[in-house]
Protein backbone atom coordinates (compact mmCIF):
# COMPACT_ATOMS: atom_id res chain seq x y z
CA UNK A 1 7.39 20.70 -22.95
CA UNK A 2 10.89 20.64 -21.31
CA UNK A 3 13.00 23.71 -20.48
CA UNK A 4 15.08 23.64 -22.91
CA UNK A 5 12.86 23.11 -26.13
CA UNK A 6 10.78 25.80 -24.45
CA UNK A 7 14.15 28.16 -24.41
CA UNK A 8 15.10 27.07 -27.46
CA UNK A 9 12.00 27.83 -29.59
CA UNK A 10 11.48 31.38 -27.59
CA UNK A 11 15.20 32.38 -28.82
CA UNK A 12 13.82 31.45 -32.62
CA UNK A 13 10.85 34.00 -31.99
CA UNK A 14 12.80 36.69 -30.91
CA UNK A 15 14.92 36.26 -33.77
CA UNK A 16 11.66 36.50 -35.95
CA UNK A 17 10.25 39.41 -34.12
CA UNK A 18 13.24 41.71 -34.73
CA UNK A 19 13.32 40.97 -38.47
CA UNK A 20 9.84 40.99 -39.23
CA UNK A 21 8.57 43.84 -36.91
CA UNK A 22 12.12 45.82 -35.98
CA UNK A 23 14.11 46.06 -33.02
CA UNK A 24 11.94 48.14 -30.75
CA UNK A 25 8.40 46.75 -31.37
CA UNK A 26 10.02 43.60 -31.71
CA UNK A 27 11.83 43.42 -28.43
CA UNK A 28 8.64 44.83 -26.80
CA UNK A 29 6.79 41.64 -27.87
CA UNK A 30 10.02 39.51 -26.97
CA UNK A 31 8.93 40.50 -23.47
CA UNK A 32 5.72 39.78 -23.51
CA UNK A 33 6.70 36.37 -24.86
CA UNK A 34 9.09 35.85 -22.19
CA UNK A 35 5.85 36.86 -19.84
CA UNK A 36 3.99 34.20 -21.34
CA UNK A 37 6.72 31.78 -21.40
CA UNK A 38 6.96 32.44 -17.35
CA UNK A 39 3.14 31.87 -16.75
CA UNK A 40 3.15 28.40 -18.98
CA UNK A 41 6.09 27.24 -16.62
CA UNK A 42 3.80 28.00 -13.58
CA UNK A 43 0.97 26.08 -14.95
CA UNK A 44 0.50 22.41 -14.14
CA UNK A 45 1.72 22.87 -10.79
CA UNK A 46 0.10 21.92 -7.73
CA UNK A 47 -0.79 25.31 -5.95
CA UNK A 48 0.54 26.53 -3.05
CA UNK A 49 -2.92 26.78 -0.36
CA UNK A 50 -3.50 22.90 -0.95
CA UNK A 51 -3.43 21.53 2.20
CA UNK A 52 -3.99 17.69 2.15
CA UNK A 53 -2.77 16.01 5.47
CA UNK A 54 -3.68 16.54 9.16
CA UNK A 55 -0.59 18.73 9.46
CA UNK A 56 -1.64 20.80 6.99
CA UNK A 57 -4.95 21.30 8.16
CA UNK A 58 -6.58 24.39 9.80
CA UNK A 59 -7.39 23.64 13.76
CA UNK A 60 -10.56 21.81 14.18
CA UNK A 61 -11.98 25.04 16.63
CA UNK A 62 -11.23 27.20 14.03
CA UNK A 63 -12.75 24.99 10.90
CA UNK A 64 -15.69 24.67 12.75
CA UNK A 65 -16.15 28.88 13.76
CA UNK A 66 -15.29 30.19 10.01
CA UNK A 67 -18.18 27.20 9.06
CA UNK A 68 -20.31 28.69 11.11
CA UNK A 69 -20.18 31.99 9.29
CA UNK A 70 -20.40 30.40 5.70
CA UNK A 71 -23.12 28.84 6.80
CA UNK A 72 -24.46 32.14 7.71
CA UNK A 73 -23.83 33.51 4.09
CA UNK A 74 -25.17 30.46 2.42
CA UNK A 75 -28.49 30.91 4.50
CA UNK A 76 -28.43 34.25 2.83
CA UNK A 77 -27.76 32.84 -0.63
CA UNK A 78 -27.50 29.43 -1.10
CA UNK A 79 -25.98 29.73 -4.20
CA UNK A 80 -22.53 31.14 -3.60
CA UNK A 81 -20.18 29.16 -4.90
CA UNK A 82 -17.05 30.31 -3.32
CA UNK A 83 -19.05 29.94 0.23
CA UNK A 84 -19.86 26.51 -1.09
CA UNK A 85 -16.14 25.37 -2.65
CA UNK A 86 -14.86 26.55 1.36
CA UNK A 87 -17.21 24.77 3.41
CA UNK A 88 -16.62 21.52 1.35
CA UNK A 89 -12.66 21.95 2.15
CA UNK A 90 -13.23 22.56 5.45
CA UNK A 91 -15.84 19.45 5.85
CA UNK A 92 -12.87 17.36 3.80
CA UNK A 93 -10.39 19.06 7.01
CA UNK A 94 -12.58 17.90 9.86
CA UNK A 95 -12.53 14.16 8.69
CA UNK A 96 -14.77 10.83 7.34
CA UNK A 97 -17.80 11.97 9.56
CA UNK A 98 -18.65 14.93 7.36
CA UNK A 99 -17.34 13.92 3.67
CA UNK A 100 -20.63 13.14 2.65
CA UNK A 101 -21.74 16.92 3.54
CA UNK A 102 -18.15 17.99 2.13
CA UNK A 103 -19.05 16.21 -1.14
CA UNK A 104 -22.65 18.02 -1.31
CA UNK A 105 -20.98 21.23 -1.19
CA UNK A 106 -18.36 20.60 -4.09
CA UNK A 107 -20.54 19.47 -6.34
CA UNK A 108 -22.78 22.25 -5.71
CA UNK A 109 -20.43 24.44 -6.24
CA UNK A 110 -18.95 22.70 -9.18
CA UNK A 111 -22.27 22.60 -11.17
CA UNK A 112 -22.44 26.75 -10.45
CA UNK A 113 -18.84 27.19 -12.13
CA UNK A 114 -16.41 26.05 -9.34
CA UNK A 115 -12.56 26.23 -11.26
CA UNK A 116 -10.58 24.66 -8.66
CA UNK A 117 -8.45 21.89 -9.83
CA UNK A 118 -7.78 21.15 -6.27
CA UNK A 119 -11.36 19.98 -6.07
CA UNK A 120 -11.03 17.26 -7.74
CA UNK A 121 -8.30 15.85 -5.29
CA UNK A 122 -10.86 16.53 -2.55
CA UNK A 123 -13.48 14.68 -4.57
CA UNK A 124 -11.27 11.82 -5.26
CA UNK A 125 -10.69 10.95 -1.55
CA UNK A 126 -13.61 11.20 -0.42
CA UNK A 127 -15.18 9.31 -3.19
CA UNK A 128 -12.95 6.68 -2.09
CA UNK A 129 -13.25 7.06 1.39
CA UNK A 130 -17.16 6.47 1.30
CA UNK A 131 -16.58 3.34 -1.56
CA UNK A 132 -18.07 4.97 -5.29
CA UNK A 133 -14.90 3.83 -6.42
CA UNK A 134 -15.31 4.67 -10.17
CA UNK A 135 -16.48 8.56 -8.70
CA UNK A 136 -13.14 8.08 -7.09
CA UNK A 137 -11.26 7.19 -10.08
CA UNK A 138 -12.79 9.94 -12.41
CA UNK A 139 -11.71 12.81 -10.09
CA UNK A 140 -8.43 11.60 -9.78
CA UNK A 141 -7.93 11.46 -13.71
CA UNK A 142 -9.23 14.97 -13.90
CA UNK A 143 -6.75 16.54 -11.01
CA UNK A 144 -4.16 14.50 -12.67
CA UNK A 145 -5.07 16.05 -16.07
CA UNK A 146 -4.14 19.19 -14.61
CA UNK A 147 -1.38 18.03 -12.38
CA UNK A 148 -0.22 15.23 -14.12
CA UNK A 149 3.06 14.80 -12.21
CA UNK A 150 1.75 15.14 -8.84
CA UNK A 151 3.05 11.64 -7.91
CA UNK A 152 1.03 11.45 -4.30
CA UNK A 153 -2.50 11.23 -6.87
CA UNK A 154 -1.35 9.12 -9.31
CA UNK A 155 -0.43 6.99 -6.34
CA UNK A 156 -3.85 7.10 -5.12
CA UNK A 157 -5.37 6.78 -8.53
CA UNK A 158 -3.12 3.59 -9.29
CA UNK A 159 -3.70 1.53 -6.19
CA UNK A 160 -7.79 2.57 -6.57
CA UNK A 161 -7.50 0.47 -10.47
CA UNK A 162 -5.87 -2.13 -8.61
CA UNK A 163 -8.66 -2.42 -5.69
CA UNK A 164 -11.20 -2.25 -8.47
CA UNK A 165 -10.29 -4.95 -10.34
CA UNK A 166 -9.01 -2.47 -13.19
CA UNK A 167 -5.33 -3.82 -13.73
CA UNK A 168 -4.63 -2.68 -16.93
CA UNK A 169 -4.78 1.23 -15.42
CA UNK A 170 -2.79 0.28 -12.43
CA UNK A 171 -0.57 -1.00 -14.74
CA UNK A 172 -0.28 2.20 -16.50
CA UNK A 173 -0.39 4.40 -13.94
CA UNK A 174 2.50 2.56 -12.21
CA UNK A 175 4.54 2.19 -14.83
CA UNK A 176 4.05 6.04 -15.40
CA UNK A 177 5.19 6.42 -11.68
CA UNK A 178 8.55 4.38 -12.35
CA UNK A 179 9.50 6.90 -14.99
CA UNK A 180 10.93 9.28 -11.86
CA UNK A 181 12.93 6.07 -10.16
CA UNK A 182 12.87 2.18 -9.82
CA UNK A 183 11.60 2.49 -6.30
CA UNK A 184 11.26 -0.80 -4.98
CA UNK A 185 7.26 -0.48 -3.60
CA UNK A 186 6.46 0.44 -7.04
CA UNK A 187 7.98 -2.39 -8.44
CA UNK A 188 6.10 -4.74 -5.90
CA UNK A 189 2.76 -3.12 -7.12
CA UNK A 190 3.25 -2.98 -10.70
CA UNK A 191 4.53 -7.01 -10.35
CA UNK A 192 1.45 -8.18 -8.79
CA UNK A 193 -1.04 -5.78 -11.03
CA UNK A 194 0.92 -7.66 -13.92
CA UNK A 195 -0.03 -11.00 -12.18
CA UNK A 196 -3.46 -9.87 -12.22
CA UNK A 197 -3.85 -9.06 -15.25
CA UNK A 198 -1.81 -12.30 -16.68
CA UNK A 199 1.03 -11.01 -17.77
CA UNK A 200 4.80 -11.93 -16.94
CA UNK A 201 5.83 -10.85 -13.96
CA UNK A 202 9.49 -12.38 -13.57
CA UNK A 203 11.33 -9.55 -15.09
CA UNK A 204 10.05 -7.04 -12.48
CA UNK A 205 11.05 -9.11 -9.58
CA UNK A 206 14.17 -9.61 -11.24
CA UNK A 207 15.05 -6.30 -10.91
CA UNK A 208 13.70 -6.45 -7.19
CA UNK A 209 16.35 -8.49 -6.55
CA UNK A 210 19.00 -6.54 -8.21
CA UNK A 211 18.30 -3.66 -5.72
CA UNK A 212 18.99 -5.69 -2.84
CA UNK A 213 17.67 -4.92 0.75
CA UNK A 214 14.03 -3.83 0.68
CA UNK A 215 14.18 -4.67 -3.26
CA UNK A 216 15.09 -8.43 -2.51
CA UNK A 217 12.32 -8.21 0.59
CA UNK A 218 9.59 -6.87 -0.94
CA UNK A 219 10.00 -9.50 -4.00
CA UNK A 220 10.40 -12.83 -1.31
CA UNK A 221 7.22 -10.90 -0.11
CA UNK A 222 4.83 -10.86 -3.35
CA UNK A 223 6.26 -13.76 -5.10
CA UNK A 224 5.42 -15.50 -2.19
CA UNK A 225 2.22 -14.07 -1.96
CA UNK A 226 1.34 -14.72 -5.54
CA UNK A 227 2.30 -18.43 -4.80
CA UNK A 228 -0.02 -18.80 -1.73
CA UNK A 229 -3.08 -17.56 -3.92
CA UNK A 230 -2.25 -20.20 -6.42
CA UNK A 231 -1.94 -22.72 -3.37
CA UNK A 232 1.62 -23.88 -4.37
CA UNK A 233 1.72 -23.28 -0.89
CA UNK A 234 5.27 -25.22 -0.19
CA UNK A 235 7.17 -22.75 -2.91
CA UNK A 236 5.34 -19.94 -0.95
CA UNK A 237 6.11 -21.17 2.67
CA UNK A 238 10.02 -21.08 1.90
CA UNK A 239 9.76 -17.68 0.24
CA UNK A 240 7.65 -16.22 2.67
CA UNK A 241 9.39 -17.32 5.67
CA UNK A 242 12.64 -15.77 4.31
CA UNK A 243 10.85 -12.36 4.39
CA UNK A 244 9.63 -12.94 7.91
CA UNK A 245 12.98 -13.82 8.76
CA UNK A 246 14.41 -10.32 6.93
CA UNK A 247 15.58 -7.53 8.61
CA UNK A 248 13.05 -5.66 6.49
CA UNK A 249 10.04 -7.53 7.94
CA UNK A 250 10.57 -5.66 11.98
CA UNK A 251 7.89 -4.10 13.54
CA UNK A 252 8.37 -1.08 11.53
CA UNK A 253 6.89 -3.01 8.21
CA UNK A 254 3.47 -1.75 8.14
CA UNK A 255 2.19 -5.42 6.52
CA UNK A 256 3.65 -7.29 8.90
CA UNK A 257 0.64 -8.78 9.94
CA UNK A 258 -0.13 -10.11 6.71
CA UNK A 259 3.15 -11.20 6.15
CA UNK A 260 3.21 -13.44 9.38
CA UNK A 261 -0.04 -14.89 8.90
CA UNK A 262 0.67 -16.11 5.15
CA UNK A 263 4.24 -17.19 6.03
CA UNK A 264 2.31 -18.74 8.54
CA UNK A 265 -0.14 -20.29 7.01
CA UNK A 266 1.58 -21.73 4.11
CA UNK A 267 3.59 -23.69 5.95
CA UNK A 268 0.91 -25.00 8.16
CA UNK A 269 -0.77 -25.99 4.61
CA UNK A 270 2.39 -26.90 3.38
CA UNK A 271 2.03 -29.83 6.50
CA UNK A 272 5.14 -28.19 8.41
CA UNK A 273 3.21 -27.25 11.53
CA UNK A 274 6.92 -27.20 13.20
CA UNK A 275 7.88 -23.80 10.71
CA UNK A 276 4.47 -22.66 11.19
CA UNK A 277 4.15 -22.53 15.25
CA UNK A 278 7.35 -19.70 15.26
CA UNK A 279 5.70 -17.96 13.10
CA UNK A 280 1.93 -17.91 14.58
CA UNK A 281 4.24 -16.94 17.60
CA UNK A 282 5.41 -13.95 16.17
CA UNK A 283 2.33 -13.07 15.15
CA UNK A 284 0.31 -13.91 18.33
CA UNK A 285 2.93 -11.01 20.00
CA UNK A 286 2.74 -8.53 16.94
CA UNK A 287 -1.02 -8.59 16.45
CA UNK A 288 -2.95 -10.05 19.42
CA UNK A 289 -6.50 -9.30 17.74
CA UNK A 290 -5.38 -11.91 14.65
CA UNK A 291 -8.42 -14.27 15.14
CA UNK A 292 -7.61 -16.45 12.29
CA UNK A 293 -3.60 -16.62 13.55
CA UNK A 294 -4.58 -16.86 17.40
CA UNK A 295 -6.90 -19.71 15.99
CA UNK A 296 -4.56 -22.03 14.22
CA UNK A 297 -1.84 -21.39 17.24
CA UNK A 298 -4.05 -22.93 19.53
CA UNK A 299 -5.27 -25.46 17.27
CA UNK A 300 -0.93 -26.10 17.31
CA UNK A 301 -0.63 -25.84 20.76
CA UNK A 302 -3.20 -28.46 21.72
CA UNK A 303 -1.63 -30.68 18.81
CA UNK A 304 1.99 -30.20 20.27
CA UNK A 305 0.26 -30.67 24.29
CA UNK A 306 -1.09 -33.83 22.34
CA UNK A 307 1.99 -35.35 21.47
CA UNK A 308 4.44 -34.36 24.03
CA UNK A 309 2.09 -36.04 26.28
CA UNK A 310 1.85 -38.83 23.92
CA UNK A 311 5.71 -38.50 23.89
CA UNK A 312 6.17 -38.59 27.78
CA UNK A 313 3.61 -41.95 27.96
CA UNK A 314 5.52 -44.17 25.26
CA UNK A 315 8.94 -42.20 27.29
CA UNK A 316 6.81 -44.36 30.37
CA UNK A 317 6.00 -47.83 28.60
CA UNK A 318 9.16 -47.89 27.15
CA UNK A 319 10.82 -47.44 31.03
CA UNK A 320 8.67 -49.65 32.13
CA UNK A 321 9.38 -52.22 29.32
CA UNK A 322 13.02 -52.17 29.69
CA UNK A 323 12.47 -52.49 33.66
CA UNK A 324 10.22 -55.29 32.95
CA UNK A 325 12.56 -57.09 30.60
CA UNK A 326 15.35 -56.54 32.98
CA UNK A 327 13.18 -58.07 35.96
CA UNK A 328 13.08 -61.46 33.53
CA UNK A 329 17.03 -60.90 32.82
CA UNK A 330 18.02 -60.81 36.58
CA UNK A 331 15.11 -63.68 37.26
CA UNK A 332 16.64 -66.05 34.72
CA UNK A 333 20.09 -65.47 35.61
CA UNK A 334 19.15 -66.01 39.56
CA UNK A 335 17.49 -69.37 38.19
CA UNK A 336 20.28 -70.18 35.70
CA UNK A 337 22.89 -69.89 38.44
CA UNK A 338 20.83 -72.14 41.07
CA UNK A 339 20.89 -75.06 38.79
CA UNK A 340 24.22 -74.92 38.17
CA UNK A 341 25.34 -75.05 41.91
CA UNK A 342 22.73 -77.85 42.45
């Protein structure tokens, strides 16, 4: 409920309070209304001690000391839950190498009682992290229950549908994100979920365009895309090699890689080798460790040694040819003008 039908139907209760119950009692109950009304606006908000990012995290020396002491307590009693619910934080805090203990905790403490939304989150990523996908995916719907516009989870919870072959929910949970803003990365994502799951597409690039800039970018970038994986690869080649050419596409585009290599590669499949060699260039000097890319440029780069030298030789025969037919020229002339003196 919005502010103002909230406002709106707490004025029409104070109005029924004071008639029904008169002005003192009801005014005392007006305020404890209005109490209420304050606690149901704090609700559904992410709390405050929910630390989620590296610079949010407590230091690794001191994760690892206050561990030692729950562990100390759960030794005691294995079965305290709020001992439990901290260490599988902390665990989450000190990285990948100690989610799967994080996750024992949690649920631990979860099947004792654990009430902490927040766990959920925590559950979610690392679910994810270590590949149970649809654990992933079920956490993340429950946090988001609670939270539902905490946009960083539904973020996570849409591309996860996507990566699981679930497009209808990323579809959903994308278009749910767009309600707050036509942001251009959203756009991308929802257009290519829609291509997944068959449905038209256009209208969202569309309005990719219309934005301009990283809008016009980012839709030369998955059309193109979608147009390699159907191997129209020609349509793709031009429309990916305009991205590559964007300013958009510098070294600060964090797919750049795997926007050279399919500009790339279309247009090497698309039999212009000439567009592709700039390109596998580009790449060669933005990711070194490209195998596939580093592959087809020397694969291009013994085909071009191949014909420039094939180039300089018929350069050579044709010389020669010419110097050879000019030889016969001069000797036929020399013979020509001896007869005629004779």
């Amino acid at each position: 409920m919005s502010y103002e039908p909230r406002a709106h139907a707490l004025r029409g209760a104070v109005r029924k309070l004071v008639h029904s119950y008169g002005a003192s009692l009801g005014m005392f109950l007006f305020f404890m209304l209005a109490a209420l009304y304050v606690y149901m606006g704090s609700v559904n908000r992410t709390p405050p001690d929910f630390p989620r990012t590296t610079s949010d995290f407590m230091q690794a020396g001191k994760a690892e000391r206050r561990l030692a002491e729950l562990q100390a307590l759960l030794a005691a009693n294995p079965d305290d839950m709020r001992a439990l619910a901290e260490a599988g934080r902390l665990k989450y805090q000190l990285g990948a190498a100690r989610y799967v203990e994080a996750i024992a905790d949690l649920e631990k403490a979860r099947a004792l009682g654990l009430a902490d939304a927040r766990t959920f989150y925590y559950l979610g990523a690392m679910y994810q992290a270590v590949g149970l996908y649809d654990f992933a995916a079920q956490e993340y719907k429950r946090f988001l229950n609670n939270f539902p516009d905490d946009r960083e989870a539904r973020m996570l919870l849409a591309k996860l549908c996507y990566a699981a072959g679930d497009f209808p929910g990323a579809i959903r949970e994308y278009e749910t994100l767009l309600k707050g803003g036509e942001d251009p990365v959203l756009l991308e994502n929802l257009a290519l979920a829609r291509w997944k799951n068959k449905q038209d597409y256009s209208a969202t690039l569309v309005k990719m365009r219309e934005q301009g800039g990283v809008g016009a970018f980012l839709a030369d970038y998955a059309e193109g895309r979608i147009l390699y994986e159907l191997k129209d690869h020609s349509r793709a080649a031009a429309l990916l090699r305009r991205a590559a050419a964007a300013p958009e596409a510098a070294a600060g585009f964090a797919d750049r890689t795997a926007l050279l290599w399919t500009a790339a590669d279309a247009a090497y499949k698309a039999k212009d080798s000439e567009g592709a060699y700039p390109l596998l260039k580009q790449l060669a000097e933005a990711a070194p460790e490209h195998q596939e890319g580093r592959s087809l440029l020397a694969k291009l780069e013994k085909a071009r040694a191949a014909a420039e030298k094939a180039r300089l030789a018929a350069e050579k025969a044709a010389r020669a040819a010419a110097e050879k037919v000019r030889l016969a020229a001069e000797k036929a002339a020399k013979v020509k003008e001896a007869k005629t003196k004779k």
